[in-house]
Structure formats: structure tokens, C-alpha cells
PDB file of N, CA and C in Angstrom:
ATOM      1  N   UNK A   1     -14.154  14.406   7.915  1.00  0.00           N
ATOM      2  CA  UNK A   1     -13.280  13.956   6.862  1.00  0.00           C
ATOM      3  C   UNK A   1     -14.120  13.737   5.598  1.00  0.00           C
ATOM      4  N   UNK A   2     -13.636  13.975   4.387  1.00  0.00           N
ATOM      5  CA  UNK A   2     -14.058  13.898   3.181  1.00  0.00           C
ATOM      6  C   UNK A   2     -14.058  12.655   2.353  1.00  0.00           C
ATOM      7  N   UNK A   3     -15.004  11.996   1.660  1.00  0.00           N
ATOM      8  CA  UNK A   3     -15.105  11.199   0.883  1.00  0.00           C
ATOM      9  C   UNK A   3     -13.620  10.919   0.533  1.00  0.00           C
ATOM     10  N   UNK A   4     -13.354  11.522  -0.787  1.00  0.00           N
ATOM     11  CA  UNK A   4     -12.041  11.181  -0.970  1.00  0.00           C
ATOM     12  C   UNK A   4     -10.560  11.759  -0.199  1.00  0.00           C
ATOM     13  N   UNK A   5     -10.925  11.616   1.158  1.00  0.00           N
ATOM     14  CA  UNK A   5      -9.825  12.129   1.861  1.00  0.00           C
ATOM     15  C   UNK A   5      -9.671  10.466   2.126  1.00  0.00           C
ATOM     16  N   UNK A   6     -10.587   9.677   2.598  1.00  0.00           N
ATOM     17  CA  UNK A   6     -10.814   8.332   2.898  1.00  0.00           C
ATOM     18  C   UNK A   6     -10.470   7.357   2.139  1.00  0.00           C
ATOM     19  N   UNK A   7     -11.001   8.077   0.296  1.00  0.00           N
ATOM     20  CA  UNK A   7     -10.338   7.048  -0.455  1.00  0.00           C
ATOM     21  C   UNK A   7      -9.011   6.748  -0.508  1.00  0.00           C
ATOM     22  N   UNK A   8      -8.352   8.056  -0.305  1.00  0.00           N
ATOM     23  CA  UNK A   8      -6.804   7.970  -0.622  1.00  0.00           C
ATOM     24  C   UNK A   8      -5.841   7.000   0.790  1.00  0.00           C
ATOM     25  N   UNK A   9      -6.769   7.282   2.042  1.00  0.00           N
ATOM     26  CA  UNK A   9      -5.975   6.909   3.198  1.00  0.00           C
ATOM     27  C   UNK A   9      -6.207   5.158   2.492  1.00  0.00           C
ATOM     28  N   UNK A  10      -7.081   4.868   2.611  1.00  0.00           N
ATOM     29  CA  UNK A  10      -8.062   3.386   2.595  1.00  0.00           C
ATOM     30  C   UNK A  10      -6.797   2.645   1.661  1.00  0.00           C
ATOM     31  N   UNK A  11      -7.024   3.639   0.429  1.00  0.00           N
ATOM     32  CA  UNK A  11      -5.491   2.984  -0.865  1.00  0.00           C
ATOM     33  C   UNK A  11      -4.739   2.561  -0.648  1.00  0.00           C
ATOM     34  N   UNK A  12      -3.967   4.051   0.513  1.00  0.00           N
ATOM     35  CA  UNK A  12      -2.828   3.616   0.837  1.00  0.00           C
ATOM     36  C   UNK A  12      -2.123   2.775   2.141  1.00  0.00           C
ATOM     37  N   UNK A  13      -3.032   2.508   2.975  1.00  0.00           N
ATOM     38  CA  UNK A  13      -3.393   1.071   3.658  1.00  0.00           C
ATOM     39  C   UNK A  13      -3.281  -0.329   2.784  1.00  0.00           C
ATOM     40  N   UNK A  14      -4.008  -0.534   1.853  1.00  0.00           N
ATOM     41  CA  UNK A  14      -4.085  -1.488   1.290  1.00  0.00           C
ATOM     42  C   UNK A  14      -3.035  -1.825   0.192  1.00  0.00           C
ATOM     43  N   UNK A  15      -2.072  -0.803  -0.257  1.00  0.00           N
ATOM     44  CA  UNK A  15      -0.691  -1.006  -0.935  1.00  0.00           C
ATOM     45  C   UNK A  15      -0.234  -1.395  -0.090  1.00  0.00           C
ATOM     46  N   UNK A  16      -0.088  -0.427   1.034  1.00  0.00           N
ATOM     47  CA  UNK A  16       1.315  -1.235   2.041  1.00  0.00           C
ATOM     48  C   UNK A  16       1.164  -2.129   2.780  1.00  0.00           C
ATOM     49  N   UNK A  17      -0.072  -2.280   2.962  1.00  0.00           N
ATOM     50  CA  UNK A  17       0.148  -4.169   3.474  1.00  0.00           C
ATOM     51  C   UNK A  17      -0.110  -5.132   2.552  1.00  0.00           C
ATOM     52  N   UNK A  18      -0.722  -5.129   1.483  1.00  0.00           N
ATOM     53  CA  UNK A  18      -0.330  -5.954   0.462  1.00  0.00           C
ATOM     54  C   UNK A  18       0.675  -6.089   0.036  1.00  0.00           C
ATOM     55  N   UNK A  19       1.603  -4.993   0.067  1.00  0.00           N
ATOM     56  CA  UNK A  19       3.364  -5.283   0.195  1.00  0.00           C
ATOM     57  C   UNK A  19       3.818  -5.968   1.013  1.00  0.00           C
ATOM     58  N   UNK A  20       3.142  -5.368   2.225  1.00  0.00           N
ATOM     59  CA  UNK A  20       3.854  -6.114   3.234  1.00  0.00           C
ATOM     60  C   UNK A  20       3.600  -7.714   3.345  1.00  0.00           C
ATOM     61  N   UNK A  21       2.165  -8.397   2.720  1.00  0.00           N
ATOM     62  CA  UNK A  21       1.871  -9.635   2.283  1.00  0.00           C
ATOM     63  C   UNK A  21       2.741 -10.488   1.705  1.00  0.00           C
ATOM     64  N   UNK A  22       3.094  -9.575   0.634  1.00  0.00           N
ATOM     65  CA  UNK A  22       3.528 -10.024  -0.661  1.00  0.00           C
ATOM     66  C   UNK A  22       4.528 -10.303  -1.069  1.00  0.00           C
ATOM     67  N   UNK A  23       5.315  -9.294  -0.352  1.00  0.00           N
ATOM     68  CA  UNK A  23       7.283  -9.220  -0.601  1.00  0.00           C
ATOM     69  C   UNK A  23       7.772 -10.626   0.485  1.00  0.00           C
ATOM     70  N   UNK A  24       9.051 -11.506  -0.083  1.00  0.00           N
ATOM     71  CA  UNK A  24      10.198 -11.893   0.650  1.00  0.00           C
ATOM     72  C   UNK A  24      10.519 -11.642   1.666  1.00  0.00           C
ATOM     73  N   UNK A  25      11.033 -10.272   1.739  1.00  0.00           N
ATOM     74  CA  UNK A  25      11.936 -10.014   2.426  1.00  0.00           C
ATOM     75  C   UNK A  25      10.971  -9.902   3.898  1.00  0.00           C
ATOM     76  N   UNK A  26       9.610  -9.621   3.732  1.00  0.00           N
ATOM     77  CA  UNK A  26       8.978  -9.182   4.941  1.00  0.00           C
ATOM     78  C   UNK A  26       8.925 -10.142   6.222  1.00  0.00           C
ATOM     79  N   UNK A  27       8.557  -9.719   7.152  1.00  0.00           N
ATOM     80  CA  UNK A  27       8.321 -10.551   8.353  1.00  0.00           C
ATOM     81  C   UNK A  27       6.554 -11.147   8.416  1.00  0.00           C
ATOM     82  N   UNK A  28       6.068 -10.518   7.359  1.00  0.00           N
ATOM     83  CA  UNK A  28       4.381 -10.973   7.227  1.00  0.00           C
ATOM     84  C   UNK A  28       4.191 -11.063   6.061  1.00  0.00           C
ATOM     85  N   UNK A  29       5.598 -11.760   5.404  1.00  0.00           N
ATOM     86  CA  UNK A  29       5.066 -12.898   4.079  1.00  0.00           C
ATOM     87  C   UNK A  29       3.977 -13.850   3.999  1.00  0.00           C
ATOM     88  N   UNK A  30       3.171 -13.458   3.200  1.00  0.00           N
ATOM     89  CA  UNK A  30       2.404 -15.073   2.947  1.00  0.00           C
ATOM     90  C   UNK A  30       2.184 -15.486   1.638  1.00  0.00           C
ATOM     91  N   UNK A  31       2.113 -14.639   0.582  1.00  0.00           N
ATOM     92  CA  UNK A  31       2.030 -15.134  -0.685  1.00  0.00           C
ATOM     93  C   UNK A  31       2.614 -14.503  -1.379  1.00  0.00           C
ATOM     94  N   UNK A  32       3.015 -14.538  -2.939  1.00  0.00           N
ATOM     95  CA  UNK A  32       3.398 -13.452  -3.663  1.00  0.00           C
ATOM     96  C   UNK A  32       2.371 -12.958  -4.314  1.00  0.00           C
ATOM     97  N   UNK A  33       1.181 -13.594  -4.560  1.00  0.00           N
ATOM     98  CA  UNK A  33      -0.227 -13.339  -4.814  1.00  0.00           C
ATOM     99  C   UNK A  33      -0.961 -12.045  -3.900  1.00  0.00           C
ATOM    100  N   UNK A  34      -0.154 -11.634  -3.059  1.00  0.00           N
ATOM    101  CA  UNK A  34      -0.881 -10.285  -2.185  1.00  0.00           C
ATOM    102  C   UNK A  34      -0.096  -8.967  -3.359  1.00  0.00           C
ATOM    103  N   UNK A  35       0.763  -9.622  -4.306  1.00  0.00           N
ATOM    104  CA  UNK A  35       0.935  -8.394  -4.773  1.00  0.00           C
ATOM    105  C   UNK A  35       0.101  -7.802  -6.257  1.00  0.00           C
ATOM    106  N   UNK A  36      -0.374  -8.878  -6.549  1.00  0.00           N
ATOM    107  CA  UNK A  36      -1.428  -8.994  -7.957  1.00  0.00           C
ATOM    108  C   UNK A  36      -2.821  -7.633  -6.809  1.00  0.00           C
ATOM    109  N   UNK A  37      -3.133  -7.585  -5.874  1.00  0.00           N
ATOM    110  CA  UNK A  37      -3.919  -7.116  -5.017  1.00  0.00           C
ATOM    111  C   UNK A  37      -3.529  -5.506  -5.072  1.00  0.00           C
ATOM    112  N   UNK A  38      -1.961  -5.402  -4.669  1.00  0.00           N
ATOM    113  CA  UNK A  38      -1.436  -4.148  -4.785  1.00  0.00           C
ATOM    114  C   UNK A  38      -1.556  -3.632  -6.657  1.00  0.00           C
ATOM    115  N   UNK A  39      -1.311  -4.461  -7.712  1.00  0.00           N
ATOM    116  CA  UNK A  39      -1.560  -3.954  -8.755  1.00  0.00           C
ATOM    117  C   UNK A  39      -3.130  -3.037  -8.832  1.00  0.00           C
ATOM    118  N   UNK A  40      -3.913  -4.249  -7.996  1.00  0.00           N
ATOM    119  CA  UNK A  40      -5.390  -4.236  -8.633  1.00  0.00           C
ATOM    120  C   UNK A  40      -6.119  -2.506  -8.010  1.00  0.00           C
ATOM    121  N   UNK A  41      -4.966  -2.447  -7.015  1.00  0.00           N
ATOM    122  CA  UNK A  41      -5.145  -1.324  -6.030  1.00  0.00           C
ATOM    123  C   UNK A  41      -4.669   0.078  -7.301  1.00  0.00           C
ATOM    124  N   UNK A  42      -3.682  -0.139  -7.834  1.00  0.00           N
ATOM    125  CA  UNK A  42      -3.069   0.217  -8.062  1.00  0.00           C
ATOM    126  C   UNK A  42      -3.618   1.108  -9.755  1.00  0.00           C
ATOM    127  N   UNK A  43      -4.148   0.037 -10.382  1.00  0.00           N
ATOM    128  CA  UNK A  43      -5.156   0.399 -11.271  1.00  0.00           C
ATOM    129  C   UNK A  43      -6.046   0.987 -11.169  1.00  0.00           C
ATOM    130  N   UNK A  44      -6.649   0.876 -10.048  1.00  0.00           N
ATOM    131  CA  UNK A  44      -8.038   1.512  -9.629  1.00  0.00           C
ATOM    132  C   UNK A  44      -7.877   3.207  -9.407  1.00  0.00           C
ATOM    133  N   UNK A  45      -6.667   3.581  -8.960  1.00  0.00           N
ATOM    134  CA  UNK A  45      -6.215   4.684  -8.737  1.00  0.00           C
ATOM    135  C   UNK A  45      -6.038   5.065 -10.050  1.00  0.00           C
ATOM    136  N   UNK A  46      -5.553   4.751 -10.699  1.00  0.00           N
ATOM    137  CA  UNK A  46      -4.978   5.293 -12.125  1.00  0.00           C
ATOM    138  C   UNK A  46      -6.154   5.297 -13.089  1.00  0.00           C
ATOM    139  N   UNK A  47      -7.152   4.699 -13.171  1.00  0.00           N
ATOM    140  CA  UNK A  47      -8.798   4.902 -13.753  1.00  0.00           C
ATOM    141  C   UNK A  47      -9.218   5.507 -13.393  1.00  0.00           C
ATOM    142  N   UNK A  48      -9.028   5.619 -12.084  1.00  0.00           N
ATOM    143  CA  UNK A  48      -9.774   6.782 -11.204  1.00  0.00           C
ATOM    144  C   UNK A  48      -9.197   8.465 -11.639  1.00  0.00           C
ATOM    145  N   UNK A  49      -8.528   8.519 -11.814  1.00  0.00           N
ATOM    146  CA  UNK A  49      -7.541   9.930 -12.679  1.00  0.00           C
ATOM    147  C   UNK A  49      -8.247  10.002 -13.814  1.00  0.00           C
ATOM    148  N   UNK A  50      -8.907   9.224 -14.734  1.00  0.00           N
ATOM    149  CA  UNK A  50      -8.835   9.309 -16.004  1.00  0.00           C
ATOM    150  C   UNK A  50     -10.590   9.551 -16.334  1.00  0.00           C
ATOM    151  N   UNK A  51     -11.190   8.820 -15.000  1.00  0.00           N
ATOM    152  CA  UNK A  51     -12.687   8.907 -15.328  1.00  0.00           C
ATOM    153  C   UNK A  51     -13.016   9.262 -14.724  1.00  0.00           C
ATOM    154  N   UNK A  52     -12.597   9.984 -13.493  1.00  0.00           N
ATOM    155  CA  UNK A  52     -12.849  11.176 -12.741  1.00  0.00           C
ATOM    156  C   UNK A  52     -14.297   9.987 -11.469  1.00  0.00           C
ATOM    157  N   UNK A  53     -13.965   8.236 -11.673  1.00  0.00           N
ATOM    158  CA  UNK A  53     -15.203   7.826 -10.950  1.00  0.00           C
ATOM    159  C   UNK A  53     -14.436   6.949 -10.189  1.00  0.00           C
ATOM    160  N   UNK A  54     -15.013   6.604  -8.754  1.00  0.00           N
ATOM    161  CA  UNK A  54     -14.370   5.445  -7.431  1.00  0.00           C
ATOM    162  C   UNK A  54     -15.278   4.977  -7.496  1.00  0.00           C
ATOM    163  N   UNK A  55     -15.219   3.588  -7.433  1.00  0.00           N
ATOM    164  CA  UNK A  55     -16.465   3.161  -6.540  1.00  0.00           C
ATOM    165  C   UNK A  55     -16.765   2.880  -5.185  1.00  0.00           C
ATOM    166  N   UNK A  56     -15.669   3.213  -4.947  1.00  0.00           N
ATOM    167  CA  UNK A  56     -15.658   3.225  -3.012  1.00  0.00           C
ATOM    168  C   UNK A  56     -15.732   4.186  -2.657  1.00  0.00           C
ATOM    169  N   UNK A  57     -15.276   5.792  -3.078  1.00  0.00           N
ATOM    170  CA  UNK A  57     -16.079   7.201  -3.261  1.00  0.00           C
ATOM    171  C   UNK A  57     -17.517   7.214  -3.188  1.00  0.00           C
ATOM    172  N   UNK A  58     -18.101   6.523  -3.908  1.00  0.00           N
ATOM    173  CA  UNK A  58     -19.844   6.336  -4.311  1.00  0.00           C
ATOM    174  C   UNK A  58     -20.158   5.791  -3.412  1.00  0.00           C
ATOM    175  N   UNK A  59     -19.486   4.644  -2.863  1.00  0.00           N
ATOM    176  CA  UNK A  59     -20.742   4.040  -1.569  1.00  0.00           C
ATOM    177  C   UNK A  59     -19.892   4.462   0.041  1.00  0.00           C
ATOM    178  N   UNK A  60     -18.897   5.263  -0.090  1.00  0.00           N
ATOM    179  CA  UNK A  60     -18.772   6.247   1.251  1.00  0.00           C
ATOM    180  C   UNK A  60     -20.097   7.342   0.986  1.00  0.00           C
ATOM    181  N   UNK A  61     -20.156   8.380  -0.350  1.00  0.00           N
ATOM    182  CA  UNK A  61     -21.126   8.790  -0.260  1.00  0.00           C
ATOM    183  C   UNK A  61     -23.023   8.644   0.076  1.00  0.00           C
ATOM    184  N   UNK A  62     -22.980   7.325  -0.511  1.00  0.00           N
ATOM    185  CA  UNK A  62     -24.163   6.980  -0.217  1.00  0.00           C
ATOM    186  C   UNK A  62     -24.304   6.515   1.499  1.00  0.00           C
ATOM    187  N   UNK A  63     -23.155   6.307   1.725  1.00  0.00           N
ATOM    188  CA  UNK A  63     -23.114   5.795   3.631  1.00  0.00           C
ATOM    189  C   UNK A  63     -23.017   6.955   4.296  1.00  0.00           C
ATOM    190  N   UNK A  64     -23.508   8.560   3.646  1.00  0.00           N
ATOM    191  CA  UNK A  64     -23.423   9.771   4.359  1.00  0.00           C
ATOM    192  C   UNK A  64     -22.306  11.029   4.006  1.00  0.00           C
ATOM    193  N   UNK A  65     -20.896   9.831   3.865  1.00  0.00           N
ATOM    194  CA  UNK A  65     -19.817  10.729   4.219  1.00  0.00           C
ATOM    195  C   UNK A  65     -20.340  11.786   3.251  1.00  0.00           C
ATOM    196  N   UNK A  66     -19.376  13.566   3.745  1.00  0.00           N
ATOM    197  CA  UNK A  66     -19.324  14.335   2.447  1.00  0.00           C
ATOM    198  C   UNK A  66     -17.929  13.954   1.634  1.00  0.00           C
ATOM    199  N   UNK A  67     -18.643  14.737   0.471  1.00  0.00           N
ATOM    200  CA  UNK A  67     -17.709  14.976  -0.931  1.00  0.00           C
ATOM    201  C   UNK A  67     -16.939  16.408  -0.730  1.00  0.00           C
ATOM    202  N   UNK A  68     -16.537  16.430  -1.459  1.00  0.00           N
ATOM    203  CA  UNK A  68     -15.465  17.935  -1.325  1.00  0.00           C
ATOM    204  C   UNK A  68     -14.376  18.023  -1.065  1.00  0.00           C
ATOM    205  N   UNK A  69     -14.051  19.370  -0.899  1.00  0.00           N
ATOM    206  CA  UNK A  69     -12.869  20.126  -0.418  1.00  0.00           C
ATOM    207  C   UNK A  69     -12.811  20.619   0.758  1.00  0.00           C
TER     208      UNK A  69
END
């Protein structure tokens, strides 16, 4: 598996249970503060588009994984 094949799974782990944290309606409410987490997630992706840099990309790479396609 690829560097950013990992980033994207890892992301989208961490939206949906920070939703799942975060929201009312859930059965694994605990704060509404898990959703400031999903923003922060959320930003990081969208910088990441723009500056072409992760920093969790960089230290999967440095921990071995490959880069690529």
C-alpha cells in the first residue's frame, strides 16, 4: 500500500468517528468538541490540495512506506 493510499484511509477514519464523537444523534456521543477535530481533519485535506504537502505523508515515508502510484 502507498503512502497516500494510507493518508486518505487514516482521514477518512478520523472524520467518521469524530462524527460519530461529535453528533447528538449518535450512540457514541461524547462531546460536540469531537467535531472542531473533524474540521481540523478537514482542513488539512484541503491544504493538502493546494500545497501539494501532508505531514503524515512525510513521516509514513520516512517510516519506509512507498510514495506513488
Amino acid at each position: 500500500m502507498h503512502s497516500w493510499q494510507i493518508v486518505r484511509i487514516v482521514a477518512g477514519i478520523f472524520i467518521l468517528l469524530s462524527l460519530a464523537l461529535g453528533w447528538h444523534g449518535s450512540p457514541l456521543f461524547q462531546s460536540e468538541w469531537w467535531l472542531a477535530f473533524t474540521a481540523f481533519v478537514g482542513l488539512n485535506l484541503w491544504q493538502s490540495g493546494f500545497t501539494r504537502w501532508c505531514l503524515m505523508e512525510t513521516l509514513l515515508r520516512k517510516a519506509g512506506i512507498r510514495s506513488g502510484c
